[in-house]
Structures are given as structure tokens and as C-alpha cells.
C-alpha atoms as a PDB file:
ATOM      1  CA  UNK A   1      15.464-237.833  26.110  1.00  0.00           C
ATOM      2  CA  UNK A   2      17.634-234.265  26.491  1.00  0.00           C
ATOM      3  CA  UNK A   3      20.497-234.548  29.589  1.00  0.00           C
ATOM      4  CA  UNK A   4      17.664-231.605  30.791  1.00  0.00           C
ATOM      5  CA  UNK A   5      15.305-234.118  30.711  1.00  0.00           C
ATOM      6  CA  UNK A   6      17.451-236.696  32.737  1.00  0.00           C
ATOM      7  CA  UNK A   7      18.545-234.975  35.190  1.00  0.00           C
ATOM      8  CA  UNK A   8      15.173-233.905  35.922  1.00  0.00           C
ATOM      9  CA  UNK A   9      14.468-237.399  36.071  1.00  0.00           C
ATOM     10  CA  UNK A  10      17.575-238.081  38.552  1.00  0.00           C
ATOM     11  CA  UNK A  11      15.892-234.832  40.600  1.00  0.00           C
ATOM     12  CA  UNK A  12      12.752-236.731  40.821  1.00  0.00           C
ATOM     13  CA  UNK A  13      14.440-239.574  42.476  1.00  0.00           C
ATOM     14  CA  UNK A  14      14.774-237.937  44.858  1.00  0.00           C
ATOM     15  CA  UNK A  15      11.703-236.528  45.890  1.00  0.00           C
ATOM     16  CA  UNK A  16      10.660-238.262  48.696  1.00  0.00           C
ATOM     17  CA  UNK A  17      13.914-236.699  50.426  1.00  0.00           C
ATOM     18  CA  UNK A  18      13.137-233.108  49.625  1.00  0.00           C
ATOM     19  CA  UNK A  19       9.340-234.422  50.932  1.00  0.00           C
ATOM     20  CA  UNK A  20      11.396-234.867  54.268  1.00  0.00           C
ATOM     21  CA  UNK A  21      13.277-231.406  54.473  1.00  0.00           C
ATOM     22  CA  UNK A  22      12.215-228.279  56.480  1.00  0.00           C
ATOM     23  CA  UNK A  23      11.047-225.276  54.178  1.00  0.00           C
ATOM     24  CA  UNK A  24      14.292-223.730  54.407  1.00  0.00           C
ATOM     25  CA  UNK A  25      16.184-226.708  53.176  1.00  0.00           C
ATOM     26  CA  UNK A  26      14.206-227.693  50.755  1.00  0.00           C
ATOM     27  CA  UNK A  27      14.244-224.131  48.944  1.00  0.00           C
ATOM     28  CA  UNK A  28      18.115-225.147  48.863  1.00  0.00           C
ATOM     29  CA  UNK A  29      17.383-228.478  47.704  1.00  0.00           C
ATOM     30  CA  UNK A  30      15.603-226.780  45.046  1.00  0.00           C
ATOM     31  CA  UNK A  31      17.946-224.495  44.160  1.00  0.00           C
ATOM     32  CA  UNK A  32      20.758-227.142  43.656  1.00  0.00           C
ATOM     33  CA  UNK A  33      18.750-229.174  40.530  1.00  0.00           C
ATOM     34  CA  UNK A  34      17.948-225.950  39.103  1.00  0.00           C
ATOM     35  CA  UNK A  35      22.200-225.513  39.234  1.00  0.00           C
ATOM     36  CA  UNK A  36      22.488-229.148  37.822  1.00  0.00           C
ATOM     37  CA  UNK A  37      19.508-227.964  34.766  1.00  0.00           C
ATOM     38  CA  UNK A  38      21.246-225.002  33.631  1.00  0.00           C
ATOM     39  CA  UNK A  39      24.916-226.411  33.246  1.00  0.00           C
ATOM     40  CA  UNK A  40      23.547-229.742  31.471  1.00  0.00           C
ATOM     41  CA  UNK A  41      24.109-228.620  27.735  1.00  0.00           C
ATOM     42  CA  UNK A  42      28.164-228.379  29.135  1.00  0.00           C
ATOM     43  CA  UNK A  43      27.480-232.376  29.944  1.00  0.00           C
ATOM     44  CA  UNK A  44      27.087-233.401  26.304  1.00  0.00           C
ATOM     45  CA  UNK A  45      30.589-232.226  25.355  1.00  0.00           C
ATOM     46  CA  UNK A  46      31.555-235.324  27.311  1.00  0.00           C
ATOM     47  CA  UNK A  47      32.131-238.790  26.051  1.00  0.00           C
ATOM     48  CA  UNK A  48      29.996-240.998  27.990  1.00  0.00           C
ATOM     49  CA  UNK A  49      29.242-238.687  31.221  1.00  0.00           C
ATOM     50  CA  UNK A  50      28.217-240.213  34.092  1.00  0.00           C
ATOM     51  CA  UNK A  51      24.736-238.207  35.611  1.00  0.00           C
ATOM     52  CA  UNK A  52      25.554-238.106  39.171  1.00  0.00           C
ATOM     53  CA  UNK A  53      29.169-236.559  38.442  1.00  0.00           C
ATOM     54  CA  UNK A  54      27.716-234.093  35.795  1.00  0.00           C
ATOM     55  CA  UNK A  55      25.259-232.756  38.729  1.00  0.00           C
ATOM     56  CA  UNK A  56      27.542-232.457  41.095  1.00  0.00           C
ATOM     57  CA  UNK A  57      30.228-230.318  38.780  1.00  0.00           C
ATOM     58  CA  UNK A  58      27.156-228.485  37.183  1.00  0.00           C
ATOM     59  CA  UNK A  59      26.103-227.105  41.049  1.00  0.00           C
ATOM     60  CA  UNK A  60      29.588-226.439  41.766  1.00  0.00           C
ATOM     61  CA  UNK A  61      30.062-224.548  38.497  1.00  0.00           C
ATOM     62  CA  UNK A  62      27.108-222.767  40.221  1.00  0.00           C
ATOM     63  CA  UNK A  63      27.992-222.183  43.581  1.00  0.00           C
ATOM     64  CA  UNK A  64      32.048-220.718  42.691  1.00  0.00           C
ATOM     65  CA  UNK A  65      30.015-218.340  40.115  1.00  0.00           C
ATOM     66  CA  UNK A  66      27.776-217.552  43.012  1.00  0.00           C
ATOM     67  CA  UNK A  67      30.815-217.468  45.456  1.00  0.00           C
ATOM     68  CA  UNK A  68      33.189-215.076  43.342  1.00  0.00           C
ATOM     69  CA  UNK A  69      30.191-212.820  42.991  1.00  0.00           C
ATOM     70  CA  UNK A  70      30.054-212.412  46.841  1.00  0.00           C
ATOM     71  CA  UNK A  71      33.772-212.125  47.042  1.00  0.00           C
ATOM     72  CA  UNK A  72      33.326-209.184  44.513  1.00  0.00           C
ATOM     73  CA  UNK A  73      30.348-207.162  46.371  1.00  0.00           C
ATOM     74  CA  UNK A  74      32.435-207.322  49.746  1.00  0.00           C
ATOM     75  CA  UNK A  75      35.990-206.975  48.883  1.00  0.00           C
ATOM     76  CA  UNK A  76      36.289-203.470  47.504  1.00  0.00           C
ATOM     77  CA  UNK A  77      38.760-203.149  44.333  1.00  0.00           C
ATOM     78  CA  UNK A  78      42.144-201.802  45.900  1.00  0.00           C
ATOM     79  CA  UNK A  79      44.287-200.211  43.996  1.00  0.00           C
ATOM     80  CA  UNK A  80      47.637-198.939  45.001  1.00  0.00           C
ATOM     81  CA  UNK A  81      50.923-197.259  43.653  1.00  0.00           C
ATOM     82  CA  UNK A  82      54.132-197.723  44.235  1.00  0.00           C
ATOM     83  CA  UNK A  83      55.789-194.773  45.024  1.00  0.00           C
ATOM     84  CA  UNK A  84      59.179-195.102  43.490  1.00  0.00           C
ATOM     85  CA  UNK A  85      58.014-196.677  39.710  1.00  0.00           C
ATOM     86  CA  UNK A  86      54.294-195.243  39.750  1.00  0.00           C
ATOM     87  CA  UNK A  87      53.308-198.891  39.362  1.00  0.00           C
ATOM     88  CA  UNK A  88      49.543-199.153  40.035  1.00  0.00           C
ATOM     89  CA  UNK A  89      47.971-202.509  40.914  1.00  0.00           C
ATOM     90  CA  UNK A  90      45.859-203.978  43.480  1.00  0.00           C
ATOM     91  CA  UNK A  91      47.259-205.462  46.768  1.00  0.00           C
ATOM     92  CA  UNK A  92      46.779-209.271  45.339  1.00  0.00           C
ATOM     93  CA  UNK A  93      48.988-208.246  43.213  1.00  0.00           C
ATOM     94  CA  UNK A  94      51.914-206.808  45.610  1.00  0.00           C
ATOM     95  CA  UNK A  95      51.400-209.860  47.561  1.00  0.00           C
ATOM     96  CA  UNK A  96      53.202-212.753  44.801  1.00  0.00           C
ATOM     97  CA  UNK A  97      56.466-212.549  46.739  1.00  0.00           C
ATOM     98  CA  UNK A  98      57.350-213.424  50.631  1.00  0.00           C
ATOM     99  CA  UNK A  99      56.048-210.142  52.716  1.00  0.00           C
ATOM    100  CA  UNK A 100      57.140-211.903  56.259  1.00  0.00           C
ATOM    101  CA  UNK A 101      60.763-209.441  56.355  1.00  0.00           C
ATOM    102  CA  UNK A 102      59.868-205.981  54.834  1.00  0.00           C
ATOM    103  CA  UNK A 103      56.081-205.923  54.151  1.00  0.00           C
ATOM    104  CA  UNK A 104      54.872-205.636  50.883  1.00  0.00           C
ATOM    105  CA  UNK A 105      57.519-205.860  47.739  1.00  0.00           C
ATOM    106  CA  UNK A 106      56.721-203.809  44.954  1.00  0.00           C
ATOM    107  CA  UNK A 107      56.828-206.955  41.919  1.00  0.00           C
ATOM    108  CA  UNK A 108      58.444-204.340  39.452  1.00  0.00           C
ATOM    109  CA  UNK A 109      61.175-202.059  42.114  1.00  0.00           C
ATOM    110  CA  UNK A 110      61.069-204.700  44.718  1.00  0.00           C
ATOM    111  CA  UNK A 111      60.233-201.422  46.429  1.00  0.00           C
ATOM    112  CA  UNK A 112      58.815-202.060  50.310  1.00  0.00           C
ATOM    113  CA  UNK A 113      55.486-200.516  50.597  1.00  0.00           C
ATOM    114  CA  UNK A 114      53.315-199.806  53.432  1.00  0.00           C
ATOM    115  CA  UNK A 115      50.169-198.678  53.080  1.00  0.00           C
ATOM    116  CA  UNK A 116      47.711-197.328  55.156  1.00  0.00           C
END
């Protein structure tokens, strides 16, 4: 029997839950073993995996790929230059030092910036 194939098996298990869920929550149910199905080839890389833990990392594998997808879409790519070096870079990047005193610290100039 393929990992597939088990935790299919584990899915069915559980059936007479999903039986019990509204439509809406049962589409999620749904969607969560067919997260656990396509990560199970990663399980056989692991000595002696235990099912319910490979589900669980396999839908939350999932759900950050799904989550930094959404975090993509809405937060637009911002890019900004320092004026002093010309260092481009977005503002996650202007942010790795303490911005409580001045604002913003250029990482290269230590330049404070203040954008608009």
C-alpha cells in the first residue's frame, strides 16, 4: 500500500465526521486530505513517519504555500531608494534595524529615510 493510499485510508476514518459537517465545512474538510495526498511522496523520505503527523505537516505545507500567495496578491512589491547611496530595496528590507528614534535607517548609509 502507497503513503497515498494510507492516508486515504486515515481520510476515510473519518468519514462519518465530514457526514456531520455543513456544506461549507465539509468542502474545507475536503480540501485538507487533498493537502495531506499531494505532500505524501515528501513522507517517505522519513524513517518510520508517523501518519497523523505527516498529515498534519503535509496541510500546513499547504496552507503557508496558500498563505504566502495571498500575502503576495495584496502586499504590492515596494521598492525604494535611498537618496544619499542610490540603494534600492524594498521597505522589509530598510526595516532590519531599530526605526523607534529616526524612522527608517538606510542598512548601507544608515541614512534616515522617510517616505511618503
Amino acid at each position: 500500500m502507497t503513503l497515498e493510499q494510507l492516508v486515504e485510508a486515515y481520510g476515510l476514518e473519518w468519514e462519518t465526521f465530514a457526514d456531520e459537517l455543513e456544506e461549507m465545512d465539509h468542502e474545507a474538510y475536503t480540501g485538507l486530505w487533498n493537502h495531506a495526498k499531494r505532500n505524501a511522496h515528501a513522507v517517505t523520505k522519513i524513517q518510520q513517519p508517523n501518519l497523523f503527523e505527516s498529515v498534519v505537516m503535509a496541510i500546513l505545507v499547504e496552507h503557508q504555500k496558500e498563505l504566502s500567495q495571498m500575502q503576495q496578491q495584496l502586499l504590492p512589491d515596494e521598492s525604494k531608494t535611498c537618496p544619499r547611496c542610490n540603494q534600492s530595496g524594498s521597505l522589509e528590507t530598510f526595516f532590519k534595524r531599530d526605526t523607534t528614534q529616526v524612522g527608517i535607517l538606510c542598512n548601507r548609509c544608515q541614512e534616515a529615510l522617510f517616505f511618503q
